[in-house]
N, C-alpha and C. Protein backbone atom coordinates (compact mmCIF):
# COMPACT_ATOMS: atom_id res chain seq x y z
N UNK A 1 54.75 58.54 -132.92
CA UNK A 1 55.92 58.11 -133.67
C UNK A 1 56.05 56.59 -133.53
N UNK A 2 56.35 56.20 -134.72
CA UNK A 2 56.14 54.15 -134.82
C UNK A 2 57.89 54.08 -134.00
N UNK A 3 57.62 52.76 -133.00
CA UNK A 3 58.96 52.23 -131.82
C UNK A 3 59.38 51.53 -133.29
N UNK A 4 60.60 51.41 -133.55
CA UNK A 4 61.37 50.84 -134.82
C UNK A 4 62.18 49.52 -134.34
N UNK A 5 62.38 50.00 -132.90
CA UNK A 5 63.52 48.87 -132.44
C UNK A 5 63.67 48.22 -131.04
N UNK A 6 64.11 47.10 -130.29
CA UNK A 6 63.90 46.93 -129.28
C UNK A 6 64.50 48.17 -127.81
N UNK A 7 65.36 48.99 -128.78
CA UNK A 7 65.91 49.82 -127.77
C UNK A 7 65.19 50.99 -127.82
N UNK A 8 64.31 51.31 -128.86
CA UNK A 8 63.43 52.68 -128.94
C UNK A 8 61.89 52.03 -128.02
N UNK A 9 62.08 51.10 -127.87
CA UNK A 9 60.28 50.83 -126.99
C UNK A 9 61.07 50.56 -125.30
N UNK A 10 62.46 50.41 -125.12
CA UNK A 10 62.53 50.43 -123.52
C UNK A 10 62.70 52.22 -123.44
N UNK A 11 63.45 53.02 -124.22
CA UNK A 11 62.98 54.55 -124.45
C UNK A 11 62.32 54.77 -124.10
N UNK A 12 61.00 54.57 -124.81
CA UNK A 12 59.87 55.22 -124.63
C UNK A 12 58.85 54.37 -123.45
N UNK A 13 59.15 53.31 -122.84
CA UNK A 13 58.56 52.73 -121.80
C UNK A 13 59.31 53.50 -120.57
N UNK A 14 60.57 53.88 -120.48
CA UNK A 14 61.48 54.60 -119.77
C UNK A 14 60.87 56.08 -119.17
N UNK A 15 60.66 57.08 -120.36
CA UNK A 15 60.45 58.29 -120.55
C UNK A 15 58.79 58.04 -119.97
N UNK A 16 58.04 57.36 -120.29
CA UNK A 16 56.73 57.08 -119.88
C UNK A 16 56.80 56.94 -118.36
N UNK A 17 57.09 56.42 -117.59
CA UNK A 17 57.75 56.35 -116.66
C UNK A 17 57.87 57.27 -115.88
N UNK A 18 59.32 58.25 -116.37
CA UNK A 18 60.11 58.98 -116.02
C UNK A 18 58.92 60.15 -115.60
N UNK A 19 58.00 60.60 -116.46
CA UNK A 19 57.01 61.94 -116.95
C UNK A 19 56.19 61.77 -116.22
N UNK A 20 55.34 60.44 -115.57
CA UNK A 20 54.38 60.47 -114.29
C UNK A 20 55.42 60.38 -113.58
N UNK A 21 56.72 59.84 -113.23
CA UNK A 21 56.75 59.91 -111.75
C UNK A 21 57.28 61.44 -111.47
N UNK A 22 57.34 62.53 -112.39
CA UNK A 22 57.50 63.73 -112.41
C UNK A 22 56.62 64.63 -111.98
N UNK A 23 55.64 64.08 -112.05
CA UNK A 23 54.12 64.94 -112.01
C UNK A 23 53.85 65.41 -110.42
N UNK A 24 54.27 64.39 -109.80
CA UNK A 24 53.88 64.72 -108.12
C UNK A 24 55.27 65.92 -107.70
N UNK A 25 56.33 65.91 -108.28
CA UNK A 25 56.84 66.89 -108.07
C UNK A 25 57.99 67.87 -108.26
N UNK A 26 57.44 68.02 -110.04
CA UNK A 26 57.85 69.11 -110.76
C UNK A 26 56.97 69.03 -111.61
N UNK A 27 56.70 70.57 -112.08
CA UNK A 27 55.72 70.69 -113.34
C UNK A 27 57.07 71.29 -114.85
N UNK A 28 58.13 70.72 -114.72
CA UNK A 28 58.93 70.91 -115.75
C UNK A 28 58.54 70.04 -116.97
N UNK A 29 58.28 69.25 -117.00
CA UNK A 29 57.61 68.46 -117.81
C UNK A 29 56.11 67.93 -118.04
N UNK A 30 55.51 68.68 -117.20
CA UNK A 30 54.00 68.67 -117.37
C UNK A 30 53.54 68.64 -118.85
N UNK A 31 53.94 69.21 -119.62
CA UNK A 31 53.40 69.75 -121.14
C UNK A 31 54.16 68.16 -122.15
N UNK A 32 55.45 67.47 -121.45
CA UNK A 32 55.71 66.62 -122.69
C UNK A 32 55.17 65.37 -122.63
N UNK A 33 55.40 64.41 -124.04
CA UNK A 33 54.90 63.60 -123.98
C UNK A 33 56.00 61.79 -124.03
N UNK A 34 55.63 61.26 -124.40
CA UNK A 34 56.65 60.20 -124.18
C UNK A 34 57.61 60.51 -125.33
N UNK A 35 58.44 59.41 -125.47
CA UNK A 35 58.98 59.54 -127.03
C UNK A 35 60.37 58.33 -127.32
N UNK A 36 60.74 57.90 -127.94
CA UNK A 36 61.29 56.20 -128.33
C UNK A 36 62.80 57.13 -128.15
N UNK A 37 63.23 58.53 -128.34
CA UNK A 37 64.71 59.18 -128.58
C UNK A 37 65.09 58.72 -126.90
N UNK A 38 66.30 58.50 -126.89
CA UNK A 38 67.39 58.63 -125.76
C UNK A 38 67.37 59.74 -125.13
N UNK A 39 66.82 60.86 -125.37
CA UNK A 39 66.79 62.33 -124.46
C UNK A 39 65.45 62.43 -124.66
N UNK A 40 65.54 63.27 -123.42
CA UNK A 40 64.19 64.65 -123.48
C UNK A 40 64.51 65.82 -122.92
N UNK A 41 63.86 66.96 -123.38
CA UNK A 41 63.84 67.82 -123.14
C UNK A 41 62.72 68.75 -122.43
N UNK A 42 62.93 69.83 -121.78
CA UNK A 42 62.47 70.45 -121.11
C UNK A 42 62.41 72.03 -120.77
N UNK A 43 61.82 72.87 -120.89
CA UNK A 43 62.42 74.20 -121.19
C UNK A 43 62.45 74.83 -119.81
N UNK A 44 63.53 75.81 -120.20
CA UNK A 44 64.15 76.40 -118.50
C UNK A 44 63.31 77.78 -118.41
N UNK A 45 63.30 78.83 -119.47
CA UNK A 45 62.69 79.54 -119.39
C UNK A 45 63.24 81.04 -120.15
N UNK A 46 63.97 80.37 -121.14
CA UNK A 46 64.11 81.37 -122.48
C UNK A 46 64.72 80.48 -123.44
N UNK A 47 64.63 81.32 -124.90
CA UNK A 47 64.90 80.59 -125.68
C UNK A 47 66.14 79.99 -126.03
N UNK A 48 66.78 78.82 -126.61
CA UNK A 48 68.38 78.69 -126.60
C UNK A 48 68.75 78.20 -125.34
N UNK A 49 68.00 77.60 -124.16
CA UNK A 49 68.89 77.26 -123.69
C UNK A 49 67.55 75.98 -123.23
N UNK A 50 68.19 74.64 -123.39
CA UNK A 50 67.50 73.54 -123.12
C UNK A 50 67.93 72.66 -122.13
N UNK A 51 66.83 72.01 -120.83
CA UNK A 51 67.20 71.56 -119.90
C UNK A 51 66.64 70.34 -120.61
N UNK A 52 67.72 68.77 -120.83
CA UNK A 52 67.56 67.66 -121.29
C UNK A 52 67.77 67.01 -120.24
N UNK A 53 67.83 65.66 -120.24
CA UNK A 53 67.81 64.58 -119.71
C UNK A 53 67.90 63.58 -121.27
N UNK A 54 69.02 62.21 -120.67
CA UNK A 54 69.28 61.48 -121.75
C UNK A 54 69.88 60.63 -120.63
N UNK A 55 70.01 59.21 -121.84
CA UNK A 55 70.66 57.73 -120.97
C UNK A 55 71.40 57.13 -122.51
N UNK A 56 72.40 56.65 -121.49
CA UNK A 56 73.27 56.01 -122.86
C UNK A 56 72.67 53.93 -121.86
N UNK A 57 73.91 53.27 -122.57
CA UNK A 57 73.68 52.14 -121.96
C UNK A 57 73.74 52.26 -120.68
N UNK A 58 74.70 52.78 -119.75
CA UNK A 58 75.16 52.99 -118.53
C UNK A 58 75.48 54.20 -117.78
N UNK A 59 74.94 55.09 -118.63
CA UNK A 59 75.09 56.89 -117.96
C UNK A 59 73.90 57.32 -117.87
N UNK A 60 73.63 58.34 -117.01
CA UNK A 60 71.85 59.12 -117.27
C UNK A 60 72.67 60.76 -116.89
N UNK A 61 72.16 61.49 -117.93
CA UNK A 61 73.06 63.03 -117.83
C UNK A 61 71.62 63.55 -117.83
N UNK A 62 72.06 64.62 -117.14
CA UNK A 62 71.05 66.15 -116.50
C UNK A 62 71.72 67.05 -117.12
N UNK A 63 71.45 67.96 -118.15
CA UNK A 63 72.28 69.30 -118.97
C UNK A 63 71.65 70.32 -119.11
N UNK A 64 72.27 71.48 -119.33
CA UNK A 64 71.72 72.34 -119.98
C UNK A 64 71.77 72.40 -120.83
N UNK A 65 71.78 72.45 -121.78
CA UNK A 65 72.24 72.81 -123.59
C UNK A 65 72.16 74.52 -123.86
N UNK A 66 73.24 74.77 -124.57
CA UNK A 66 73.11 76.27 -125.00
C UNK A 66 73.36 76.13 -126.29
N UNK A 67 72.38 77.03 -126.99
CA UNK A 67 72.36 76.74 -128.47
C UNK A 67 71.32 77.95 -129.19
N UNK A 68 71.74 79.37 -129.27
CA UNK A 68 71.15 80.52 -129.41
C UNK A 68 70.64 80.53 -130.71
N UNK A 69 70.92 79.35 -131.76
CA UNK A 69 70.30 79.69 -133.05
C UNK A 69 71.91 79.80 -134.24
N UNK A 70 71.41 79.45 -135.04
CA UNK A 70 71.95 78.90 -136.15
C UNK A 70 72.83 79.96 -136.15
N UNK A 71 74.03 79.61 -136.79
CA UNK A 71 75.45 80.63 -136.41
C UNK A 71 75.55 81.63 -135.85
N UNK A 72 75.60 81.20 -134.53
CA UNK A 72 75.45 81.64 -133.28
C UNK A 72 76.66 81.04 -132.27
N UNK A 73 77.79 80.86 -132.80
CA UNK A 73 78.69 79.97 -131.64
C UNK A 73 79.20 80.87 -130.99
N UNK A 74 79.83 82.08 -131.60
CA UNK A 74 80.28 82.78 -130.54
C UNK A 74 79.49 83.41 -129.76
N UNK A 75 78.07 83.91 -129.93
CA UNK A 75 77.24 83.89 -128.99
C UNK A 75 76.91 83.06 -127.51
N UNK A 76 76.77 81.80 -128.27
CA UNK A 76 77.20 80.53 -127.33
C UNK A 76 78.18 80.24 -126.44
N UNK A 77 79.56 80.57 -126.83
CA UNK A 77 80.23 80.56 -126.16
C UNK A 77 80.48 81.88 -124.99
N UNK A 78 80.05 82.81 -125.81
CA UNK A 78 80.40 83.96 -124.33
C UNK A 78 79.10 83.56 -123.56
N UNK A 79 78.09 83.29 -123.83
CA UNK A 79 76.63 83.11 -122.71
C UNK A 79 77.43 81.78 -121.90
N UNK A 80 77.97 81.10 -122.31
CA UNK A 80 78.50 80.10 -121.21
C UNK A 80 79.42 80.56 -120.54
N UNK A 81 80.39 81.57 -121.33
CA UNK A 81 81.43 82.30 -120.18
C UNK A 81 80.71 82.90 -119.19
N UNK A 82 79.81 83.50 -119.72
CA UNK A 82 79.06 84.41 -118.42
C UNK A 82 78.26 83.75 -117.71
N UNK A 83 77.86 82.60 -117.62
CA UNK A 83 77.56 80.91 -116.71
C UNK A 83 78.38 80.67 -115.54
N UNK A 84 79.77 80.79 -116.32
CA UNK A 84 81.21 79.92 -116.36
C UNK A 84 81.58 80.82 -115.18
N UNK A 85 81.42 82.36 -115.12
CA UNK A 85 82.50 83.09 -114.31
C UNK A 85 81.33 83.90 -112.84
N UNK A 86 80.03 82.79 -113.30
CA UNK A 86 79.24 82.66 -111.95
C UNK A 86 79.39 81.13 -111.24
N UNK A 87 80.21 80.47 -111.81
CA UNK A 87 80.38 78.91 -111.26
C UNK A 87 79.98 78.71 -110.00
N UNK A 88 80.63 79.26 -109.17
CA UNK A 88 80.41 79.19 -107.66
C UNK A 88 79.20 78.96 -106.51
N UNK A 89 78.65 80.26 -107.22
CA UNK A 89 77.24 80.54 -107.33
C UNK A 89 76.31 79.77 -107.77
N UNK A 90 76.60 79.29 -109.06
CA UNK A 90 75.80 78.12 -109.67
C UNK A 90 75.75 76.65 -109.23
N UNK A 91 76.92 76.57 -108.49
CA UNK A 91 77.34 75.21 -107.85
C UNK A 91 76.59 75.42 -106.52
N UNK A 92 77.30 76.23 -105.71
CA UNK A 92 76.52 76.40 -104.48
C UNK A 92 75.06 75.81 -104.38
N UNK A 93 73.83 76.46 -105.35
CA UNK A 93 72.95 76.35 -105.52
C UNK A 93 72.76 75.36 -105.50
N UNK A 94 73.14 74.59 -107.19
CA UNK A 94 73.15 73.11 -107.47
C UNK A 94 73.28 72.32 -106.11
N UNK A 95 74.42 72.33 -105.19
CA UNK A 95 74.82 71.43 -104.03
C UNK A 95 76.02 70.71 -104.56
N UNK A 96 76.56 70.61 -105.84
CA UNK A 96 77.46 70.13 -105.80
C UNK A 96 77.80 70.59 -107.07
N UNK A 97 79.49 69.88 -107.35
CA UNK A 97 79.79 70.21 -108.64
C UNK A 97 79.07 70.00 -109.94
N UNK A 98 79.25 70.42 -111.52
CA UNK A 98 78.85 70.50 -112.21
C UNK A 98 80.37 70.26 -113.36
N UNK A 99 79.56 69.71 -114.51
CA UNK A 99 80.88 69.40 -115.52
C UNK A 99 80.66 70.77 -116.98
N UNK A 100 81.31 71.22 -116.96
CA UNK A 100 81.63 72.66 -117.70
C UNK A 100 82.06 72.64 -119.08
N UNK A 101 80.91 72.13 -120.20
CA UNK A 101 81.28 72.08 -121.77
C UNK A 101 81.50 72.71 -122.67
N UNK A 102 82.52 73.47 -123.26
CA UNK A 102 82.15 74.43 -124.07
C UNK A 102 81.91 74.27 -125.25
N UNK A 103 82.26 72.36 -125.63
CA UNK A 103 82.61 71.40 -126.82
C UNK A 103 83.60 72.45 -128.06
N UNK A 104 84.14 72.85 -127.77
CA UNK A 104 84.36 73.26 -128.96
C UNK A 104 84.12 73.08 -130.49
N UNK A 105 84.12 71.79 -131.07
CA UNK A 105 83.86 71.16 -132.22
C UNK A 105 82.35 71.42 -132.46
N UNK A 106 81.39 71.41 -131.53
CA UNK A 106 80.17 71.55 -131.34
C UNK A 106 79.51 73.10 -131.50
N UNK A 107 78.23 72.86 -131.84
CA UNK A 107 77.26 74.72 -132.23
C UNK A 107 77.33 74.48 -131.02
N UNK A 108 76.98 74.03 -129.99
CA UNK A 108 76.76 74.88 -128.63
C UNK A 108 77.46 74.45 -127.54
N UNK A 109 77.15 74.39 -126.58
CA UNK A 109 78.02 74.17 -124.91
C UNK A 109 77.06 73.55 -123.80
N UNK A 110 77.52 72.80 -123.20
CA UNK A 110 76.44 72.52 -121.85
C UNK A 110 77.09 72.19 -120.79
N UNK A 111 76.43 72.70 -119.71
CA UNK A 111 76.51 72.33 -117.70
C UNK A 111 75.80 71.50 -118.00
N UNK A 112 76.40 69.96 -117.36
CA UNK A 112 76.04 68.97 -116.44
C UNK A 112 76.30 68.19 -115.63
N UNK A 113 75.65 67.19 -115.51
CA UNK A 113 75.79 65.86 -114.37
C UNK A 113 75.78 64.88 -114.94
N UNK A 114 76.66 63.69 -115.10
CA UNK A 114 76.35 62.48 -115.27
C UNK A 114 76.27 61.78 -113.91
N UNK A 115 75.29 60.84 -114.01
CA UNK A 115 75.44 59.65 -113.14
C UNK A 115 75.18 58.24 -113.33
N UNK A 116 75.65 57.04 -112.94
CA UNK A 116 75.60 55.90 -113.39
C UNK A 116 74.22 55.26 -113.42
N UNK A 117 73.78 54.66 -114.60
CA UNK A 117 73.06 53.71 -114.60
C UNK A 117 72.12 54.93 -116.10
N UNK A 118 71.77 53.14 -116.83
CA UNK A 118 70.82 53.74 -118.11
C UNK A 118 70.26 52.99 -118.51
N UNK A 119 70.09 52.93 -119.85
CA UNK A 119 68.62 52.08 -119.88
C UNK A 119 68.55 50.89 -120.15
N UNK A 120 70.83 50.52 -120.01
CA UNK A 120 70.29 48.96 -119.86
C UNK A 120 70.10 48.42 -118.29
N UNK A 121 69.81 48.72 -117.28
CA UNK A 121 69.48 48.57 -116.17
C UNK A 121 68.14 47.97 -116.21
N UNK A 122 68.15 46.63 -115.47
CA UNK A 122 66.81 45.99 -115.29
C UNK A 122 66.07 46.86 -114.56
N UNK A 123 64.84 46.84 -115.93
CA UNK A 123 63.40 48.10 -115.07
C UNK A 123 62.69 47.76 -113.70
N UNK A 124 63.05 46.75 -112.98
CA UNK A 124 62.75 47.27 -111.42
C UNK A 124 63.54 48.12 -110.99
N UNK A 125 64.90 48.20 -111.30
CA UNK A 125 65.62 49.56 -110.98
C UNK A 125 65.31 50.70 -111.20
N UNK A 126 64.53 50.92 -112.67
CA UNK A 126 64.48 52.53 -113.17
C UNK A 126 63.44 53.25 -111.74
N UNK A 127 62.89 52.90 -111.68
CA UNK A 127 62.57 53.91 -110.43
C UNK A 127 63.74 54.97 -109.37
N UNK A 128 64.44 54.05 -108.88
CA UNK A 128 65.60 54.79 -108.36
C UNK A 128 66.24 55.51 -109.50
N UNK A 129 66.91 54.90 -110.40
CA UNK A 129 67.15 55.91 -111.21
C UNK A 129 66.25 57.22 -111.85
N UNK A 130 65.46 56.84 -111.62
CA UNK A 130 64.53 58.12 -112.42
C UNK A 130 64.18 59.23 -111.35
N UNK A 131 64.26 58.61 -109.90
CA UNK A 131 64.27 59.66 -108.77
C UNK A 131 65.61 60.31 -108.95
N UNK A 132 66.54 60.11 -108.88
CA UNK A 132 67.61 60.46 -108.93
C UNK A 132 68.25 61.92 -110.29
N UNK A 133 67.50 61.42 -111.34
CA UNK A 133 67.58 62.07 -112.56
C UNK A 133 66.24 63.13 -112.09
N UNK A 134 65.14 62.63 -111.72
CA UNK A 134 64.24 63.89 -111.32
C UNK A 134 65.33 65.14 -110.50
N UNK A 135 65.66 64.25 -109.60
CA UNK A 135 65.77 65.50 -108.69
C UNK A 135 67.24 66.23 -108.80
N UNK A 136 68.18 65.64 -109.87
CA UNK A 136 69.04 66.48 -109.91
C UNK A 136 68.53 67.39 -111.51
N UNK A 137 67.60 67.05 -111.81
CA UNK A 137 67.09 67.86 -112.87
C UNK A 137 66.40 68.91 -112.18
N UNK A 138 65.67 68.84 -111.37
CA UNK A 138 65.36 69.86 -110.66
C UNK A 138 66.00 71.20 -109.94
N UNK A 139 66.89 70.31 -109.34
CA UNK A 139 68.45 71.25 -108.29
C UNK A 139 69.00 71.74 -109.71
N UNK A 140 69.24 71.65 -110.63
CA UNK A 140 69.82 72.02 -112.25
C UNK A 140 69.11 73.39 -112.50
N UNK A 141 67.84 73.42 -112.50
CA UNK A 141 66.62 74.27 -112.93
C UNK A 141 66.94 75.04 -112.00
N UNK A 142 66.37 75.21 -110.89
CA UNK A 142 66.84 75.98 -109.80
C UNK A 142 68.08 77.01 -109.75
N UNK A 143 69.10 76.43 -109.92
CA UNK A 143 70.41 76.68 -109.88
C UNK A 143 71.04 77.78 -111.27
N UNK A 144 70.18 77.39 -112.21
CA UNK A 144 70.38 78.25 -113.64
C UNK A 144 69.41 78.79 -113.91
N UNK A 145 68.44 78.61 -113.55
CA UNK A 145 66.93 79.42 -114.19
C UNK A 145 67.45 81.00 -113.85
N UNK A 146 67.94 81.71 -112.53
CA UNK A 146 67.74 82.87 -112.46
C UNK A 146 68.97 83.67 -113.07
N UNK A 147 70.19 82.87 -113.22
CA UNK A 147 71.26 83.42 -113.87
C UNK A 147 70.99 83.42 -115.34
N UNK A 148 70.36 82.33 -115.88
CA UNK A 148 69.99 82.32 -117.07
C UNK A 148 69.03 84.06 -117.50
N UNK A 149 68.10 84.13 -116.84
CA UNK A 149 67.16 85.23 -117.25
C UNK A 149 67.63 86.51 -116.87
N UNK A 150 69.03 86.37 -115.72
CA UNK A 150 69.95 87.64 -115.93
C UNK A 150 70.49 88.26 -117.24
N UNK A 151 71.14 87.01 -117.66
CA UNK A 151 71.89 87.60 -118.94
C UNK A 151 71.18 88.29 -119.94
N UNK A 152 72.08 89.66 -120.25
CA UNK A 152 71.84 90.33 -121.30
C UNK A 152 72.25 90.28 -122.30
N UNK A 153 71.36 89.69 -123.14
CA UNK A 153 71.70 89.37 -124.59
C UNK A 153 71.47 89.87 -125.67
């Protein structure tokens, strides 16, 4: 995909980055490739529900995304209730809290984390940041992968 702009080539110099220093330890992203978008994605381990990573100027979020397919909200929304009313459990795991979306206005809902710093941060920094986004992307996976493949849908 052609970089269009000065903020789609620190993207994709970012995400380049981000995907080897992933390799030594998680294979969640083994299969992707770079890319100039503000997110990436990553699959948890069924369909409809997407583990992203994204950076604004000054935020870097770890999510899940729930999104079962085209008019599908109320679907969406009870699979997050039934997320929602394992919280505890899901947190525990995680190690810490989690922020609980159901967006309303929005097709779908997402659990996450924000934490400070994005991609306007001078790139001797992104390292720390990108450890940081690894590994609460990881504790994320962990934490939802097996409740996720509970639900009966």
């Amino acid at each position: 995909k052609k970089v269009r702009t000065a903020r789609q080539e620190i993207f994709r110099r970012f995400w380049t980055q981000f995907i080897e220093r992933s390799r030594s330890k998680t294979s969640l992203l083994a299969s992707r490739s770079t890319t100039s978008d503000h997110w990436l994605s990553a699959g948890i381990g069924r369909s409809g529900f997407g583990l992203n990573v994204s950076l604004t100027e000054d935020r870097a979020r770890i999510e899940c995304y729930i999104r079962l397919g085209k008019d599908s909200d109320e679907r969406n929304k009870a699979v997050f209730k039934m997320l929602q009313d394992r919280k505890g459990e899901i947190e525990s795991a995680f190690g810490g809290s989690l922020d609980w979306q159901d967006l309303p206005k929005r097709i779908g809902c997402r659990i996450c984390k924000d934490m400070d710093g994005g991609w306007k941060l001078p790139e001797p920094d992104w390292p720390d940041l990108q450890d940081r986004m690894l590994d609460q992307m990881m504790r994320l996976e962990a934490a939802l992968k097996g409740p996720i493949q509970a639900l009966k849908l």
